[in-house]
N, C-alpha and C. Protein backbone atom coordinates (compact mmCIF):
# COMPACT_ATOMS: atom_id res chain seq x y z
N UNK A 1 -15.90 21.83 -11.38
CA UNK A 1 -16.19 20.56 -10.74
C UNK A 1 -15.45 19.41 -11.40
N UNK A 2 -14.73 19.78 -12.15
CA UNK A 2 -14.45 18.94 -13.25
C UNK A 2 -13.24 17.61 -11.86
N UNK A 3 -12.14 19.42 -11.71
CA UNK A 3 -11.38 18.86 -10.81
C UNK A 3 -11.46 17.54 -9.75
N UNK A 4 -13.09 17.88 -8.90
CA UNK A 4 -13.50 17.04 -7.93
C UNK A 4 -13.55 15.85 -8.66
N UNK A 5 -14.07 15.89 -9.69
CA UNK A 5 -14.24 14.23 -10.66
C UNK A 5 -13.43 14.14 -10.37
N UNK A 6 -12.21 14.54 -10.95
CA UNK A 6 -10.62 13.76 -10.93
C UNK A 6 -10.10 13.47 -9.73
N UNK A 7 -10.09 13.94 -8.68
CA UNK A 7 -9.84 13.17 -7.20
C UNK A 7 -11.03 11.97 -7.29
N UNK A 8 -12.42 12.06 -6.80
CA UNK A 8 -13.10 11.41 -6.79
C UNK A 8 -13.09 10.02 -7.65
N UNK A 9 -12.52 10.15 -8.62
CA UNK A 9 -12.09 8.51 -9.85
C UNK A 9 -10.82 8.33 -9.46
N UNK A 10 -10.28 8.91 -8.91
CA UNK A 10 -8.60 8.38 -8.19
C UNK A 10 -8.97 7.63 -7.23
N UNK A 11 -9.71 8.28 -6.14
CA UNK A 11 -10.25 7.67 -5.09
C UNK A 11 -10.90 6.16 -5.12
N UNK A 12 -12.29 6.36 -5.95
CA UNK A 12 -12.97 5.32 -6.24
C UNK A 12 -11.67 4.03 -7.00
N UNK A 13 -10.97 4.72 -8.14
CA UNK A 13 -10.23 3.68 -8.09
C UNK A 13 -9.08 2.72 -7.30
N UNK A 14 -9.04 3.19 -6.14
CA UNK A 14 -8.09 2.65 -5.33
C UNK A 14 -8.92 1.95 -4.51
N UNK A 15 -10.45 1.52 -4.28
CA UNK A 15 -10.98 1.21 -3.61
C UNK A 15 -10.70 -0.56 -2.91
N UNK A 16 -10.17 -1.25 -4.47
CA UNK A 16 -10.23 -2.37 -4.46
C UNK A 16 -8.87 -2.84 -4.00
N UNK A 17 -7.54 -1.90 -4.08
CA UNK A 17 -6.22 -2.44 -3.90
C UNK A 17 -6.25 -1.81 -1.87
N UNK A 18 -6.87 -0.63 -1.87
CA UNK A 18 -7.43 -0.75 -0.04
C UNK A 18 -7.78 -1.90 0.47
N UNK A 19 -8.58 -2.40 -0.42
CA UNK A 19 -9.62 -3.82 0.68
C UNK A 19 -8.30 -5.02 0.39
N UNK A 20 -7.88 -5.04 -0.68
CA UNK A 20 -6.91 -6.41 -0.65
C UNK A 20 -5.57 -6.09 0.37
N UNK A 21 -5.24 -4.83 0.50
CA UNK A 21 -4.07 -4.67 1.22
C UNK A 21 -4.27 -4.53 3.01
N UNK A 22 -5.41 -3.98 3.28
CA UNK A 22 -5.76 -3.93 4.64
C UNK A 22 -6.43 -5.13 5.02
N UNK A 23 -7.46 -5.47 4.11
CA UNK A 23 -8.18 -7.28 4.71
C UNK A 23 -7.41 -8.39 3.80
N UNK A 24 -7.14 -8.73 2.93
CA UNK A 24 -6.54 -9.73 2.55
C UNK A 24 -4.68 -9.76 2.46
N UNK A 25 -3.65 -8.25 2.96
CA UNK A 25 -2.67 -8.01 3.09
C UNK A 25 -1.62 -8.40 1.79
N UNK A 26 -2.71 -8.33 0.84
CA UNK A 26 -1.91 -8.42 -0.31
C UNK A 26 -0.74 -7.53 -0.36
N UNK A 27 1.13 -7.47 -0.23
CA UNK A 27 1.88 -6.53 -0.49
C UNK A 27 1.95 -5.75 -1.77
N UNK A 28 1.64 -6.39 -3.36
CA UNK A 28 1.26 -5.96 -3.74
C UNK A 28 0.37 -4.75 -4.33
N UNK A 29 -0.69 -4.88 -3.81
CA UNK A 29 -1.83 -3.90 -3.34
C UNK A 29 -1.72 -3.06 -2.84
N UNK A 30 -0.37 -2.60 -1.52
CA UNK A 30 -0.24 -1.75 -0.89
C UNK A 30 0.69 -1.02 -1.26
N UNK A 31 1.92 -1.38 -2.86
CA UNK A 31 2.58 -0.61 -3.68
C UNK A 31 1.72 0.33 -4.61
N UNK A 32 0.51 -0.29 -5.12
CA UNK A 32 -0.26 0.60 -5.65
C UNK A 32 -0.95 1.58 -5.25
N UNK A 33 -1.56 1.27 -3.65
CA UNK A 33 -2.17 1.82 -2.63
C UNK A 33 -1.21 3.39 -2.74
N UNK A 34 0.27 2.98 -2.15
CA UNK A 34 0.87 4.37 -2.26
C UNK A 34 1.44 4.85 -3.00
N UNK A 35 1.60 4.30 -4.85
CA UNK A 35 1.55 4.93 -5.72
C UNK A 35 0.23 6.00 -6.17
N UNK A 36 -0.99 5.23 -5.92
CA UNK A 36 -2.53 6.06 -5.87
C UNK A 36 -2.37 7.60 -4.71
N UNK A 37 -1.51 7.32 -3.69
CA UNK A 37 -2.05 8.09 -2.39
C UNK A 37 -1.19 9.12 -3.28
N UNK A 38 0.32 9.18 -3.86
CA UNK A 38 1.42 9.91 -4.48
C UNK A 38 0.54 10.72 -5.68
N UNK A 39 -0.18 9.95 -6.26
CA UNK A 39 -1.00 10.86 -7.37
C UNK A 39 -2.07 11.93 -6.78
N UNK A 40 -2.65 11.52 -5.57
CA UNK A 40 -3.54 12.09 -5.11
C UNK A 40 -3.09 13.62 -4.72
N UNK A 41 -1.84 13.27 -3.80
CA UNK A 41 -1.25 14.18 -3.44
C UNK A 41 -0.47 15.41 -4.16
N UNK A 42 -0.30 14.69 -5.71
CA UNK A 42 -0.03 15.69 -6.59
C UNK A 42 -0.90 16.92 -7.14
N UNK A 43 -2.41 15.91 -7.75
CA UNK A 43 -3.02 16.42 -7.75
C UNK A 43 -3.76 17.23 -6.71
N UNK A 44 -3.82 16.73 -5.76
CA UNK A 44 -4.60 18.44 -4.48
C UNK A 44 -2.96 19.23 -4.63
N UNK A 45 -2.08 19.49 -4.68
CA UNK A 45 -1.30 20.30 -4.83
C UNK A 45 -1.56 21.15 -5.89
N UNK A 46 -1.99 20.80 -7.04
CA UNK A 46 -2.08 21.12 -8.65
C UNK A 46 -3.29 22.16 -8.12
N UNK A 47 -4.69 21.30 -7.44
CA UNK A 47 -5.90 22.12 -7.43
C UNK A 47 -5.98 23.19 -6.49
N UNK A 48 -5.07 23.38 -5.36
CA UNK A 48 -4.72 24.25 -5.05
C UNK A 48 -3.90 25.28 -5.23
N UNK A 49 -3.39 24.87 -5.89
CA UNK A 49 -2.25 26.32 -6.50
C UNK A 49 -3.39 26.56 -7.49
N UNK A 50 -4.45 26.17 -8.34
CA UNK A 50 -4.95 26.73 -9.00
C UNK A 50 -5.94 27.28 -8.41
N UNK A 51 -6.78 27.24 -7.47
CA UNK A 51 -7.79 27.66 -6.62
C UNK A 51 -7.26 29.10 -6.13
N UNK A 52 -5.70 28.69 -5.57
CA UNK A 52 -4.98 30.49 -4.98
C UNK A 52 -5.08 31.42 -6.20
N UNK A 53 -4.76 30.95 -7.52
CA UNK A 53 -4.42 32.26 -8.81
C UNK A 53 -5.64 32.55 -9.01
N UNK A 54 -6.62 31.55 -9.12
CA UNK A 54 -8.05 32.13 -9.52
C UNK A 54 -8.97 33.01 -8.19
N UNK A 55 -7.96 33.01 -7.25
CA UNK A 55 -8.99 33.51 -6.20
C UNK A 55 -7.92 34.90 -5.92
N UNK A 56 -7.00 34.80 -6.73
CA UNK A 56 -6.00 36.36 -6.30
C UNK A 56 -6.15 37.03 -7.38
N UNK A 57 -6.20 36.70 -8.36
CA UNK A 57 -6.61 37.13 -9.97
C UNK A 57 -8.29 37.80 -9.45
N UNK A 58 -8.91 36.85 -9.22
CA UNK A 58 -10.11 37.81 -8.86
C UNK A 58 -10.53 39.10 -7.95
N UNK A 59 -9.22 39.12 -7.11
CA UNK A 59 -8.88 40.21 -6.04
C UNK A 59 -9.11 40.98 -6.89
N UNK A 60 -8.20 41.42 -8.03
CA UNK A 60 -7.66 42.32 -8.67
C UNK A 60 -8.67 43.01 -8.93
């Protein structure tokens, strides 16, 4: 579960550069916005390749 934390505090932390970039259109905000979305996306890549070895390893 550890993993889910770590999306979940990525998430939560982008909460505040969302609201300034969609309601207040800060440009700013919306460089971080898709620097945050770029990490996110690394990481579910990361937790899935690890989810496949631990679930083919257990085939075995």
């Amino acid at each position: 579960m550890n993993r889910f934390a770590e999306v979940r505090d990525l998430i939560l932390s982008l909460e505040g550069d969302f609201d300034k970039f969609y309601d207040k259109g800060n440009q700013a905000a919306g460089t971080r916005v898709r620097g945050g979305m770029q990490q996110l996306k690394t990481l579910a890549q990361e937790i899935r390749t690890e989810v496949q070895e631990i679930k083919n390893n257990a085939a075995k």
